[in-house]
N, C-alpha and C. Protein backbone atom coordinates (compact mmCIF):
# COMPACT_ATOMS: atom_id res chain seq x y z
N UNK A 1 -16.70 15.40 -6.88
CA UNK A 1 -15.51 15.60 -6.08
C UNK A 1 -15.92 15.67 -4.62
N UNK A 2 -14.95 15.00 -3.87
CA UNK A 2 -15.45 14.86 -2.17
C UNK A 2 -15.14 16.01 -1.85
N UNK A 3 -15.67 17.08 -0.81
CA UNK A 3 -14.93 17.94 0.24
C UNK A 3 -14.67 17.62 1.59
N UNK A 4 -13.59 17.66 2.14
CA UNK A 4 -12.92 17.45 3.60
C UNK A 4 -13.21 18.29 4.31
N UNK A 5 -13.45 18.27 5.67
CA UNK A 5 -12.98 19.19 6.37
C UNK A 5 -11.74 19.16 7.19
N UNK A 6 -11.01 20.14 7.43
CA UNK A 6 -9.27 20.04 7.97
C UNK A 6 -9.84 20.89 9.65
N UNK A 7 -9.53 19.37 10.81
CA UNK A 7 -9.56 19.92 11.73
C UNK A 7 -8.55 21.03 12.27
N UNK A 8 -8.69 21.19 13.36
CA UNK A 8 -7.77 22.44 13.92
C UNK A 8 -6.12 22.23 14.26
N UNK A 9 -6.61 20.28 14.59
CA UNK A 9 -4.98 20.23 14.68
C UNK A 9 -4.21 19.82 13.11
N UNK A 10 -5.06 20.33 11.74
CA UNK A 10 -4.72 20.15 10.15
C UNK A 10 -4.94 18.75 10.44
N UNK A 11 -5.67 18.10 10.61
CA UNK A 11 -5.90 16.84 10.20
C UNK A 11 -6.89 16.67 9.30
N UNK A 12 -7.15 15.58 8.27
CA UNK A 12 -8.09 15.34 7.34
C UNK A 12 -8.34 14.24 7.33
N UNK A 13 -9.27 13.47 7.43
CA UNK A 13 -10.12 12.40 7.46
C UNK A 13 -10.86 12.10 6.15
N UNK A 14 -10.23 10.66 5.60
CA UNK A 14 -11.00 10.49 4.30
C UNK A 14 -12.28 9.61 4.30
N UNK A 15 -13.01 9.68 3.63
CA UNK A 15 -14.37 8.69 3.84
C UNK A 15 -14.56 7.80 3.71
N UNK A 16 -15.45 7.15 3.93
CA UNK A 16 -14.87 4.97 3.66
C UNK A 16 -14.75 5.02 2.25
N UNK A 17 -15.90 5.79 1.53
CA UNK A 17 -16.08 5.29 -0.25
C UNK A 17 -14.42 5.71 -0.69
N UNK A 18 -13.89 6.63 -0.40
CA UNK A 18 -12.87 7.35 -0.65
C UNK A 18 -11.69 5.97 -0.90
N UNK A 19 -11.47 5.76 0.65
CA UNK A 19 -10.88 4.29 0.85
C UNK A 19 -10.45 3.27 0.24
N UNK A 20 -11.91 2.73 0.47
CA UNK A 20 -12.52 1.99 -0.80
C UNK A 20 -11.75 1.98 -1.72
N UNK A 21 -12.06 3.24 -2.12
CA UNK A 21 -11.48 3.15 -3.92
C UNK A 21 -10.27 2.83 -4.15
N UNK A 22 -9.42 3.39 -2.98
CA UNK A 22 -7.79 3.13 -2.76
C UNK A 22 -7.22 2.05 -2.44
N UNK A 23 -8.35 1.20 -1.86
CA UNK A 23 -8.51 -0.32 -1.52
C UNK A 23 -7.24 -0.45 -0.56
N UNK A 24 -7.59 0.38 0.52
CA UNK A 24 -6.96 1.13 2.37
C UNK A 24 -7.60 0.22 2.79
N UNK A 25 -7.52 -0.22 3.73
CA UNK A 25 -7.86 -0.74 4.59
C UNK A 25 -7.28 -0.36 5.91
N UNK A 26 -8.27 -0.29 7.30
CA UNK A 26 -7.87 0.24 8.57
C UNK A 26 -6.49 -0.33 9.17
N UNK A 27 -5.41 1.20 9.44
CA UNK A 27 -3.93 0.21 10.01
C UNK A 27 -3.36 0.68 8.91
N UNK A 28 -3.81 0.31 7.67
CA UNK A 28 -2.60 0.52 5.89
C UNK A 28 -2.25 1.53 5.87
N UNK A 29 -1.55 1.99 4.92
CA UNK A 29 -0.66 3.72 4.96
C UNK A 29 -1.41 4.25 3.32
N UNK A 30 -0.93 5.50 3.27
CA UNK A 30 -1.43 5.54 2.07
C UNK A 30 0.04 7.03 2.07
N UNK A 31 0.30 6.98 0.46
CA UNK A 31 1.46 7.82 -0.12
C UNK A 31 0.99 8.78 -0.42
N UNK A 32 1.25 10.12 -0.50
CA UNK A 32 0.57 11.89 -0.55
C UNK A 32 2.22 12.16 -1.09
N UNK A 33 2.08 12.59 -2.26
CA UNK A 33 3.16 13.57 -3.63
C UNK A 33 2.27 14.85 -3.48
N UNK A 34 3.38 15.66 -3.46
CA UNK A 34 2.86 17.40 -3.34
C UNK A 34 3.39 17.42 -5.19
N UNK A 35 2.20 18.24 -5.64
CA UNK A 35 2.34 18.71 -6.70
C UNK A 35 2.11 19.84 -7.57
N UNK A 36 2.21 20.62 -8.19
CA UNK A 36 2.61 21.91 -8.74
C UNK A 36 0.95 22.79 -8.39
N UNK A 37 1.25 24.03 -8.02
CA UNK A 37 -0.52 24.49 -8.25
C UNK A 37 -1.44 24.07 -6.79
N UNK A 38 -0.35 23.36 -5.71
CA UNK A 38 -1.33 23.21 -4.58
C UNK A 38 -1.86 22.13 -4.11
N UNK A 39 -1.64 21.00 -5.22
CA UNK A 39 -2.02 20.16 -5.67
C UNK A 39 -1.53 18.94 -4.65
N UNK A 40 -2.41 17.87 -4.21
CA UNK A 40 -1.31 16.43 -4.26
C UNK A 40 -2.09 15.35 -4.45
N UNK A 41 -1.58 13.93 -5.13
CA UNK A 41 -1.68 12.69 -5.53
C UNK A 41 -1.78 12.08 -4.10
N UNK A 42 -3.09 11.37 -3.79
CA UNK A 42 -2.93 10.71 -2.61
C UNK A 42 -2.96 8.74 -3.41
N UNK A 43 -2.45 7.54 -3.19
CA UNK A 43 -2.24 6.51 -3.26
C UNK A 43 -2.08 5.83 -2.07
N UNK A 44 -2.32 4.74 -2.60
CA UNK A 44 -2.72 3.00 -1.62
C UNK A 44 -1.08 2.99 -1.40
N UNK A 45 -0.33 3.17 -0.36
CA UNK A 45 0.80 2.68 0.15
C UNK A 45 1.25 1.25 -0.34
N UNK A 46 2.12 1.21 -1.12
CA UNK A 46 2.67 -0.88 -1.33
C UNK A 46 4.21 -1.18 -0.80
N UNK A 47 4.11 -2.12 -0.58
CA UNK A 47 5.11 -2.90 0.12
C UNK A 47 6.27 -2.59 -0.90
N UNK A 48 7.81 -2.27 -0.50
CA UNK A 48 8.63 -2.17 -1.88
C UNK A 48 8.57 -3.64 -1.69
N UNK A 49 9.77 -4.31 -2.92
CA UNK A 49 10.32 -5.35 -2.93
C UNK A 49 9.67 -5.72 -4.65
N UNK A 50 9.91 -6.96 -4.79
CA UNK A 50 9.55 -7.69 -5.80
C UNK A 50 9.30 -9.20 -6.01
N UNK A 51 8.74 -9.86 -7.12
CA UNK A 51 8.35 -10.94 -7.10
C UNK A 51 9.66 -12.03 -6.94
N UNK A 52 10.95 -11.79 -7.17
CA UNK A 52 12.15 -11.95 -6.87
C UNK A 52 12.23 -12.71 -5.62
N UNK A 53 12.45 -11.16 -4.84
CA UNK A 53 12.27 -11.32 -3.31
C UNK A 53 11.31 -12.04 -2.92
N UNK A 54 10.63 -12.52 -2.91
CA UNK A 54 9.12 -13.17 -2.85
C UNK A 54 9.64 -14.59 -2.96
N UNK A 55 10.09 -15.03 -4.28
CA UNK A 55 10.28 -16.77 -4.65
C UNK A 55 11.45 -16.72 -3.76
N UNK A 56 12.55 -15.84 -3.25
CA UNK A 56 13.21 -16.46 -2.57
C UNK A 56 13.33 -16.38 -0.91
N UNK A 57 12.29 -16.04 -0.62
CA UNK A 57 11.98 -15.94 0.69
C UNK A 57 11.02 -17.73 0.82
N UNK A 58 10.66 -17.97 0.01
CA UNK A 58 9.86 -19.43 -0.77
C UNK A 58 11.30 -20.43 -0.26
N UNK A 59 12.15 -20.00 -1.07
CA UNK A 59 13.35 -21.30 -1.32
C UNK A 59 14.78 -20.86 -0.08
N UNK A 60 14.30 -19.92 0.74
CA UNK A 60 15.35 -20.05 1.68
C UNK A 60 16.63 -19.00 1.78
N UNK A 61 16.88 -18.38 0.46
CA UNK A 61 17.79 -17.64 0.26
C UNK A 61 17.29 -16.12 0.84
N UNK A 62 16.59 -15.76 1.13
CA UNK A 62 15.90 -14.44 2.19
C UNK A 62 15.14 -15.46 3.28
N UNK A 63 15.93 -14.60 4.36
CA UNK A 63 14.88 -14.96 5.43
C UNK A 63 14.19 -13.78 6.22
N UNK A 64 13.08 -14.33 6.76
CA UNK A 64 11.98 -13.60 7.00
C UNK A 64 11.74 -13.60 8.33
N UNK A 65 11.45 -12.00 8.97
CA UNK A 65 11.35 -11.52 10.70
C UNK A 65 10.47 -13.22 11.34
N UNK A 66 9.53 -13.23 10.49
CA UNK A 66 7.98 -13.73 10.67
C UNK A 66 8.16 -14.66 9.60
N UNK A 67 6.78 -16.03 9.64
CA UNK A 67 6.38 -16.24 8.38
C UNK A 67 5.25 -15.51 7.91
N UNK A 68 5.17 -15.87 6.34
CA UNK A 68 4.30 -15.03 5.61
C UNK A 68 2.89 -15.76 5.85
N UNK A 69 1.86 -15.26 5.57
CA UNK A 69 0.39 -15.86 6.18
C UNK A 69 0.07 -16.06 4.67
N UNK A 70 -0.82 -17.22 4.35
CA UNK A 70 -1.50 -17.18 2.67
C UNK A 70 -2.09 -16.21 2.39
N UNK A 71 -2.81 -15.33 3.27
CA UNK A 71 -3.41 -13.86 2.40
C UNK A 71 -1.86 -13.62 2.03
N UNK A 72 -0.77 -12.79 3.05
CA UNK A 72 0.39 -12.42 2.35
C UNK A 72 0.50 -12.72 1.20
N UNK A 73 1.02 -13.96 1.25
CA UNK A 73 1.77 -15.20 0.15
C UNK A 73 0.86 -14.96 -1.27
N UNK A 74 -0.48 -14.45 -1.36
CA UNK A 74 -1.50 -14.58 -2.24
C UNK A 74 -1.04 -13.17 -2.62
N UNK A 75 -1.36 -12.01 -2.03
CA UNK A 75 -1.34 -10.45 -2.17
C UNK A 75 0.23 -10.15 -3.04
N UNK A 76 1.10 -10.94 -2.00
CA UNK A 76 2.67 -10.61 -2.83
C UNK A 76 2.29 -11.08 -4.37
N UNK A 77 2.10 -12.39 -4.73
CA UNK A 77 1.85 -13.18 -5.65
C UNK A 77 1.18 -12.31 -6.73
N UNK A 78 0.13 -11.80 -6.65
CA UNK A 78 -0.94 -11.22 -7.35
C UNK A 78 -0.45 -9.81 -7.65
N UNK A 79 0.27 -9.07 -6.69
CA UNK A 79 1.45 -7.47 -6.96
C UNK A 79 2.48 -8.26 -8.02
N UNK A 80 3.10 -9.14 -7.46
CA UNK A 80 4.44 -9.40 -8.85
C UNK A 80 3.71 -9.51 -9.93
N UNK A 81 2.82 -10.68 -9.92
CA UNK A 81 2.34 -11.24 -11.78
C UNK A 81 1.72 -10.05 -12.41
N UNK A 82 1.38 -9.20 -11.50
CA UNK A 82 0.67 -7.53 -11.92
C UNK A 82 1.55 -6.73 -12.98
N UNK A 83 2.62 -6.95 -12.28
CA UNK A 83 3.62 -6.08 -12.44
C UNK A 83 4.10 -4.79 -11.78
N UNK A 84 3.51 -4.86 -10.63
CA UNK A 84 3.41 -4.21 -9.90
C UNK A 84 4.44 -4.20 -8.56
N UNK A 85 4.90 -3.27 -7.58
CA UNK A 85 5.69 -3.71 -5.93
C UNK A 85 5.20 -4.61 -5.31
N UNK A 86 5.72 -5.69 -4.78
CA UNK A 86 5.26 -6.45 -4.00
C UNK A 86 6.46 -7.27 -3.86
N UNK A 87 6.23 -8.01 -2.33
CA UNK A 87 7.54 -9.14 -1.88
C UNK A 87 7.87 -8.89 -0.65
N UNK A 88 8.80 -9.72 -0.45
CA UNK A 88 9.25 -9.96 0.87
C UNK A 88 10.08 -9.27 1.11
């Protein structure tokens, strides 16, 4: 188990391996659930939406701020067939 230290202004800083594991990357968000006992669930932040939203941002019927870049287009792709959040 890692230990943190909580600076003065309560901040906590996680470690790269930590990261890593959450597969964060610098800039990404990550989700914190408070849970019973003191406790909380920290997680890899995901995009809502779905693979849905996704094919039709593809065919025109959603349109998009931006276009999507092929990492995007790949990452959305690989969250839907998962079964997982992902999309436009």
């Amino acid at each position: 188990m890692a230990s943190l230290g909580v600076t003065a202004e309560g901040q906590v800083t996680l470690k790269q391996d930590l990261l890593q594991h959450l597969g964060v990357k610098p800039g990404e968000r990550v989700d914190v659930e408070k849970l019973p006992n003191g406790e909380v669930r920290l997680r890899a932040a995901r995009p809502a939406g779905n693979i849905e939203g996704f094919f039709h941002a593809l065919d025109g019927k959603v349109s998009l701020q931006k276009p999507l870049t092929i990492d995007e287009m790949n990452d959305i792709a690989a969250a839907g067939w998962a079964g997982t959040s992902g999309g436009a």
